[in-house]
Protein backbone atom coordinates (compact mmCIF):
# COMPACT_ATOMS: atom_id res chain seq x y z
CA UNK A 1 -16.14 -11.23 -13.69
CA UNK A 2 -14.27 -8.27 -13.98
CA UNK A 3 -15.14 -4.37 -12.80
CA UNK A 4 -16.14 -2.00 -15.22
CA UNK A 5 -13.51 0.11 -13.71
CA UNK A 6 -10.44 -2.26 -15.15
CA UNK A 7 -11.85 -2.63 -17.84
CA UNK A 8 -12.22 1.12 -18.48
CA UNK A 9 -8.88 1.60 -17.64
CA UNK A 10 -7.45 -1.62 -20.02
CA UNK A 11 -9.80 -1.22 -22.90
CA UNK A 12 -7.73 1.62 -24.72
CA UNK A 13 -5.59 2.06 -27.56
CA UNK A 14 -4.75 -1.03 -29.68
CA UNK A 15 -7.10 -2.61 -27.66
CA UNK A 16 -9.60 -0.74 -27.81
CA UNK A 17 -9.35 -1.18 -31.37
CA UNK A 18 -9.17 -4.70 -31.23
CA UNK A 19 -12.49 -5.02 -29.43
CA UNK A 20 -13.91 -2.42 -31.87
CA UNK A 21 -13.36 -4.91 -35.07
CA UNK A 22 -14.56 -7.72 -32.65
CA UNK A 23 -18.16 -5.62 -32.13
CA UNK A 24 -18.30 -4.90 -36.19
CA UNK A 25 -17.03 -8.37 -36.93
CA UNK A 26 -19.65 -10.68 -38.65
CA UNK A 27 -21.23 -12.44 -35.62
CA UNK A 28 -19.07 -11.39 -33.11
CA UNK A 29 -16.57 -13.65 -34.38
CA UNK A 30 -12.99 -12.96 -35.73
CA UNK A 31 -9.53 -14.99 -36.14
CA UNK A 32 -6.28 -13.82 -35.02
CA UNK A 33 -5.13 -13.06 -38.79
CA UNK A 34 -7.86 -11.33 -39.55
CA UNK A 35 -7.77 -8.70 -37.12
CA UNK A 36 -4.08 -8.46 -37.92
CA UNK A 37 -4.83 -7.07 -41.42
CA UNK A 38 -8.01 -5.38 -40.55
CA UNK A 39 -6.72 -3.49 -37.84
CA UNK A 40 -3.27 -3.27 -39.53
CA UNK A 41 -1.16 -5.03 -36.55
CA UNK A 42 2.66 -5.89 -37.64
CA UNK A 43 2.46 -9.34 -36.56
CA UNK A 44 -0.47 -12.41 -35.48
CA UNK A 45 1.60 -12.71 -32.29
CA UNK A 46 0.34 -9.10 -31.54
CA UNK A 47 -3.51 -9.58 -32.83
CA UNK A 48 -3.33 -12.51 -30.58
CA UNK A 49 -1.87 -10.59 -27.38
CA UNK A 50 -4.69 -8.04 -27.51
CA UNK A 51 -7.42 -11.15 -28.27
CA UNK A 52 -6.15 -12.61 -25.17
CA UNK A 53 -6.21 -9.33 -23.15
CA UNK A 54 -9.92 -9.21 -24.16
CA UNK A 55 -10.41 -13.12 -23.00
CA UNK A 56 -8.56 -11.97 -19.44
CA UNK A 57 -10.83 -9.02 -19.45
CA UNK A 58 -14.05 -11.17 -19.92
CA UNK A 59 -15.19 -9.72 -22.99
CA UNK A 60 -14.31 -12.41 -25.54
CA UNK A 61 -13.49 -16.12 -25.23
CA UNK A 62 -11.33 -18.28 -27.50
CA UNK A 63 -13.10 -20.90 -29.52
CA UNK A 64 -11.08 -23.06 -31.67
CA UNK A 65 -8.64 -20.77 -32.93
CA UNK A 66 -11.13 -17.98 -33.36
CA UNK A 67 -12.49 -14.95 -30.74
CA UNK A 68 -16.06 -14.66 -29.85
CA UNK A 69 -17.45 -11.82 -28.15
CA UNK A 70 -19.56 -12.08 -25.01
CA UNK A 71 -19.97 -9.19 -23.55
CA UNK A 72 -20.54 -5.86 -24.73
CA UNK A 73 -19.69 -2.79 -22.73
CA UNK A 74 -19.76 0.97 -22.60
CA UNK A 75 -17.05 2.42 -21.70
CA UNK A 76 -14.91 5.85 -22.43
CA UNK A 77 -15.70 7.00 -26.42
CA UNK A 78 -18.03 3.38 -27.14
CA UNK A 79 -20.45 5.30 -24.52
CA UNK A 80 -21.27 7.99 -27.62
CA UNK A 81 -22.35 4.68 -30.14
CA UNK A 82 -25.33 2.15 -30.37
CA UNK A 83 -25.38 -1.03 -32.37
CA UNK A 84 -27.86 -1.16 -34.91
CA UNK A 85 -27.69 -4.70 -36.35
CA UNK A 86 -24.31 -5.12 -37.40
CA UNK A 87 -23.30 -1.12 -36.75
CA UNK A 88 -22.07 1.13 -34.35
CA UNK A 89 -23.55 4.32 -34.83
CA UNK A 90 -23.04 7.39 -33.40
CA UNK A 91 -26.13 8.00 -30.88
CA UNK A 92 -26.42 11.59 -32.63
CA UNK A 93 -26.93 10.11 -35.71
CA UNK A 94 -30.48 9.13 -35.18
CA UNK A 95 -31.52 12.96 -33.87
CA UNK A 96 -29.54 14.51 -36.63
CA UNK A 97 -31.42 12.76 -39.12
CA UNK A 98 -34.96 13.38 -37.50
CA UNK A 99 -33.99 17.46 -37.59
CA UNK A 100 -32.79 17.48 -40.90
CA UNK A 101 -36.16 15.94 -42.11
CA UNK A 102 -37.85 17.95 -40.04
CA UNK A 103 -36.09 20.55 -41.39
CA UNK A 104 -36.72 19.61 -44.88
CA UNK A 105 -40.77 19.38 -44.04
CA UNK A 106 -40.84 22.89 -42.57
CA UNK A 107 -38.53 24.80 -45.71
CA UNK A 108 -40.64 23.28 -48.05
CA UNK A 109 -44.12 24.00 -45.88
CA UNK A 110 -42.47 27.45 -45.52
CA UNK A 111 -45.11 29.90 -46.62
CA UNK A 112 -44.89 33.17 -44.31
CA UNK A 113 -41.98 35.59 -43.67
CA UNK A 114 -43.35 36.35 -40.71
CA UNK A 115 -40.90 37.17 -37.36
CA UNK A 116 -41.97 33.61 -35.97
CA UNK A 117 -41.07 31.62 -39.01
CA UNK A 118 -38.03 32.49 -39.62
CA UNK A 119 -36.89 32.35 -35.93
CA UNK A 120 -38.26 28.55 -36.29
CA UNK A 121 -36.29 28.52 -39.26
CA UNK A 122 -32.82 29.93 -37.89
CA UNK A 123 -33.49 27.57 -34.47
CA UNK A 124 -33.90 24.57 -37.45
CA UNK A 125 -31.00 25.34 -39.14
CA UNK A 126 -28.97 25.66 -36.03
CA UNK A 127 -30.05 22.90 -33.81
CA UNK A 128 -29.81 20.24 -37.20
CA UNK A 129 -26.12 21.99 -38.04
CA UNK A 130 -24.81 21.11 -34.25
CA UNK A 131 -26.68 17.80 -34.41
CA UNK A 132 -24.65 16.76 -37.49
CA UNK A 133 -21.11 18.62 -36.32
CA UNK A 134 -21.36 16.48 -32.89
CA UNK A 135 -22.47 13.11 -35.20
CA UNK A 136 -19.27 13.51 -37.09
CA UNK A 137 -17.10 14.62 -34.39
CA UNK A 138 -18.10 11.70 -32.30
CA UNK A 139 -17.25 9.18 -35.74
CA UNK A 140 -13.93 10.50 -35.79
CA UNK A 141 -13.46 9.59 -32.65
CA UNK A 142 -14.06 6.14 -33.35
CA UNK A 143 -11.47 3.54 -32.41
């Protein structure tokens, strides 16, 4: 078994990328040409290379032809998502949504002008506008 240390420091750029499409691929399953055009590689011999660095890394294994994932790790940006069934979501996803229907509940519950309701308000507004800028900012940072 490899340390989560090499594999930190090998699970980067194209294959990083690679073993993204692996954890979105249906089952955790995917053929060399098929990660060639979904991750846009020039050549199979290339998908392949990077398959085969995720075999020697302990992450996949080659079964017929075809790459199956068997381990999932955390490591560098994949630390900021979560799988929900056949997703990776951002982690802030989940909160941003809960504010913003929070949110919603208390602007339409709104009734007062008091100093304390819109202070609640303002913190609302804030804390669900951060919640969304750090969701998105983390998805762009996706591999």
């Amino acid at each position: 078994m490899v340390d989560e240390e090499k594999i930190a420091s090998e699970l980067r750029g194209n294959t990083l990328r690679t073993y993204w499409a692996l954890l979105n691929s249906k089952g955790g399953v995917i053929g060399v040409r098929e990660l060639q055009r979904l991750v846009g590689f020039s050549s199979s011999a290339l998908a392949a290379y990077h398959l085969n660095k995720l075999v020697e890394l302990g992450l996949a294994r080659n079964v017929g032809g075809d790459y199956q994932l068997t381990r999932e790790v955390r490591v560098g940006v994949l630390k900021q998502f979560m799988r929900l069934g056949a997703f990776m979501l951002p982690r802030y996803l989940f909160y941003a949504a809960m504010f913003t229907s929070l949110l919603v509940y208390y602007a339409m519950h709104f009734e007062s002008n008091s100093f304390h309701s819109l202070f609640a308000l303002i913190f609302g507004v804030a804390g669900t506008a951060i919640l969304w800028y750090e969701t998105l900012r983390i998805w762009r940072q996706r591999p």
